[in-house]
Every structure is written in C-alpha cells, then in structure tokens.
Protein backbone atom coordinates (compact mmCIF):
# COMPACT_ATOMS: atom_id res chain seq x y z
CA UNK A 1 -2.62 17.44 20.43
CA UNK A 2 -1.41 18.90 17.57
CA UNK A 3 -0.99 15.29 15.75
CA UNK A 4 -4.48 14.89 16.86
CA UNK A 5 -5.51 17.41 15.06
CA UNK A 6 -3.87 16.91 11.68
CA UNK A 7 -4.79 13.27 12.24
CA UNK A 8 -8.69 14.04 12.60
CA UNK A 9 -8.60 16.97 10.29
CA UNK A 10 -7.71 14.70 7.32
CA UNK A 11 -10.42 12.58 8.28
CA UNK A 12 -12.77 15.68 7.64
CA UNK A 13 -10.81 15.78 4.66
CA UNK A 14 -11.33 12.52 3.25
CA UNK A 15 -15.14 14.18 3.46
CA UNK A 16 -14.09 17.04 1.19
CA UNK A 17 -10.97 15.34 -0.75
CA UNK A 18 -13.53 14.66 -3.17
CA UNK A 19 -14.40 18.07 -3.23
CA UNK A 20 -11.50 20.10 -3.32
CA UNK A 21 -8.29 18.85 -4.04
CA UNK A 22 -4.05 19.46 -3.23
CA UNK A 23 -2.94 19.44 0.31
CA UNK A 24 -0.50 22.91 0.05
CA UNK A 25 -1.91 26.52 -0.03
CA UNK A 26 -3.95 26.46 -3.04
CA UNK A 27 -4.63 30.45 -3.48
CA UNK A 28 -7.36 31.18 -0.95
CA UNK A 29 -7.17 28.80 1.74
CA UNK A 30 -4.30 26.43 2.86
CA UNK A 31 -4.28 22.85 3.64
CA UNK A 32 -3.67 23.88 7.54
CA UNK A 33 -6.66 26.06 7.22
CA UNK A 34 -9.00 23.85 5.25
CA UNK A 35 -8.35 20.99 7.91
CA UNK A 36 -8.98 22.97 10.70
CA UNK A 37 -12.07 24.59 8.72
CA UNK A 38 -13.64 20.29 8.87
CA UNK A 39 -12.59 19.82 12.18
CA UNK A 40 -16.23 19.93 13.84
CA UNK A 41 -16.84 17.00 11.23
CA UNK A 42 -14.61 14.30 12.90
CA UNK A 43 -16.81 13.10 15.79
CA UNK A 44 -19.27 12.69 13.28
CA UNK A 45 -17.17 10.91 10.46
CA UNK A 46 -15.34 8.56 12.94
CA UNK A 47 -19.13 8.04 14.33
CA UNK A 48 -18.19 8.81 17.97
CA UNK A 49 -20.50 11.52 17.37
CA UNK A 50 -24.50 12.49 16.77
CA UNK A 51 -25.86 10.15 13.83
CA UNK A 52 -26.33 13.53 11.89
CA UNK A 53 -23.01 16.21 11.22
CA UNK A 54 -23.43 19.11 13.54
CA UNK A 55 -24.28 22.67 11.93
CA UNK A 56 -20.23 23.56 12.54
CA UNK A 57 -19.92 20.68 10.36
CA UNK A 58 -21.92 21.78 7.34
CA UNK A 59 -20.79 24.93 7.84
CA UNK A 60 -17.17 23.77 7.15
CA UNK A 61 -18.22 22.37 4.68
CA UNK A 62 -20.00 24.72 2.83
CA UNK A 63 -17.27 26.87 3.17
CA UNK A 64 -14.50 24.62 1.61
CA UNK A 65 -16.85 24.34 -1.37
CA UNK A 66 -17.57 28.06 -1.81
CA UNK A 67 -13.22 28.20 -1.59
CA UNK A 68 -12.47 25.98 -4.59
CA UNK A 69 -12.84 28.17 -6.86
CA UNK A 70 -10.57 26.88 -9.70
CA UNK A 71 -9.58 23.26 -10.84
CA UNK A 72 -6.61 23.77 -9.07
CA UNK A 73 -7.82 24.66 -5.59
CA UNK A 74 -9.96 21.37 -5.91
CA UNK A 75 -7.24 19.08 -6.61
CA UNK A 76 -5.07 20.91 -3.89
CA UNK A 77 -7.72 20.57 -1.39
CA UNK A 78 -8.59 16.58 -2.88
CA UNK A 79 -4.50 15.69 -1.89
CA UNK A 80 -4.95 17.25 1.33
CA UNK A 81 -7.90 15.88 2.51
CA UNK A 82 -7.01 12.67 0.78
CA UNK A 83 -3.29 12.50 2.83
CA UNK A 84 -5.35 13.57 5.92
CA UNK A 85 -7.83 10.65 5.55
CA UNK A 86 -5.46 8.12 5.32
CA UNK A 87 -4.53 8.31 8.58
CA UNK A 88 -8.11 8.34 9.92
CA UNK A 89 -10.53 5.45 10.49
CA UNK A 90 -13.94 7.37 8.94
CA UNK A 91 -17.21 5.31 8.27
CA UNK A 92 -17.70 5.17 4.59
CA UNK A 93 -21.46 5.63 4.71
CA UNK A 94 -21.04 8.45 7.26
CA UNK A 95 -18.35 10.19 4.88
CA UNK A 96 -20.80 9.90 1.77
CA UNK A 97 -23.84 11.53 3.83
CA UNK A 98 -22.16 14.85 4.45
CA UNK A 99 -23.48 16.28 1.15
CA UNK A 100 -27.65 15.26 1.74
CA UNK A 101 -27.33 16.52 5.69
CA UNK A 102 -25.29 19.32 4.84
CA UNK A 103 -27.69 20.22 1.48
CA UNK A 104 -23.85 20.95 -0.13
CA UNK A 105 -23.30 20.05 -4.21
CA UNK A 106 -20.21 18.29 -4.10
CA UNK A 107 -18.58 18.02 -7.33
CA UNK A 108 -16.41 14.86 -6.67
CA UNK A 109 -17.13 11.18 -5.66
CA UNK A 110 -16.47 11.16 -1.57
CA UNK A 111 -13.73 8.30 -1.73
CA UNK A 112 -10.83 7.83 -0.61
CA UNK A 113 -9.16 6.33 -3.20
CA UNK A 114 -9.95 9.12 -5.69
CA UNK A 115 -7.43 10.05 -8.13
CA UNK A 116 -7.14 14.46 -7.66
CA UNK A 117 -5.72 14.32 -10.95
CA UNK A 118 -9.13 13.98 -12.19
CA UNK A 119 -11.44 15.82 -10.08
CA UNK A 120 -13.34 17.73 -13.02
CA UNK A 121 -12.34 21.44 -13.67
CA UNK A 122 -14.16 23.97 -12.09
C-alpha cells in the first residue's frame, strides 16, 4: 500500500513538479509530506476520477504553493514531484487543468520533462 502511495503521490506531483521543486525536505515541508499533501489529486490526474479535481485536491494544492517559499523549496518540491510522476500514468490535459479548477498561480510549466534547475526563483 505503501508503494501505492508513493507511486500515486508522484503522480500528484508531476501536477506540482512544476510548481515546487527537489524531492528531499526542502525547509518547511518534506517530499513524504508534500506527496501525501496531493494525494486526493490522483483519481483525478490518472482520470479514474470526477472530470473536475475534488476540493481536497485544490486544497493540496494550494497548500504546496503557499509552502515554496524560496527558489529552493520549488526546485526541491519540482524533483520530487517530477521522480514521483515518472512512475505514474497521469493525463497530460488533466495535469495542466489543476491550476484553472483549482484558481492556483502556478509559477512553472506543468510538464514532466521540466528541468528543476530552472524553475524561476521565487
């Protein structure tokens, strides 16, 4: 279950790689914890969900934004979500979405092939 988790977790993160960044504690919040944070998201990104991310979702979301607060929170958060995503099977257009239904600014292209190197500073 555990695998499960991690597995569908990165998926979320794939959402928010292009948010955030790194996949180790980055100061305030932890890979672990930022995974765990998208988890409501999965259903929705790996579309066996609701056509639109449930409110647990956004909220997630929201919340991993408001947490990178420096450039190198975001690129912590970007490598985690971007290793988590890798192993996950998330619809592209569902991924790229999240920002319009969730009303969330996010400061990174949702892809993921981003490079966290370059996710702007903060």
């Amino acid at each position: 279950m555990e695998m499960k988790l991690m597995g569908w977790s990165l998926i979320v993160f794939g959402l928010v790689v292009m948010v955030l960044n790194n996949a180790c504690p980055a100061n305030g919040i932890t890979c672990q914890e930022a995974l765990m944070t998208l988890m409501p998201c999965e259903p929705y990104l790996v579309g066996s969900g609701p056509g639109s991310p449930a409110v647990p979702c956004c909220a997630g979301v929201q919340t991993l934004v408001s947490e990178a607060t420096s450039t190198e929170i975001r690129r912590n958060l970007c490598e985690c979500l971007k290793t988590a995503a890798a192993g996950m099977k998330i619809d592209p257009a569902r991924l790229n979405a999240i920002p319009e239904y969730c009303k969330v600014s996010v400061p990174v292209p949702l892809d993921p092939s981003v490079d966290c190197s370059k996710v702007p500073p903060f």
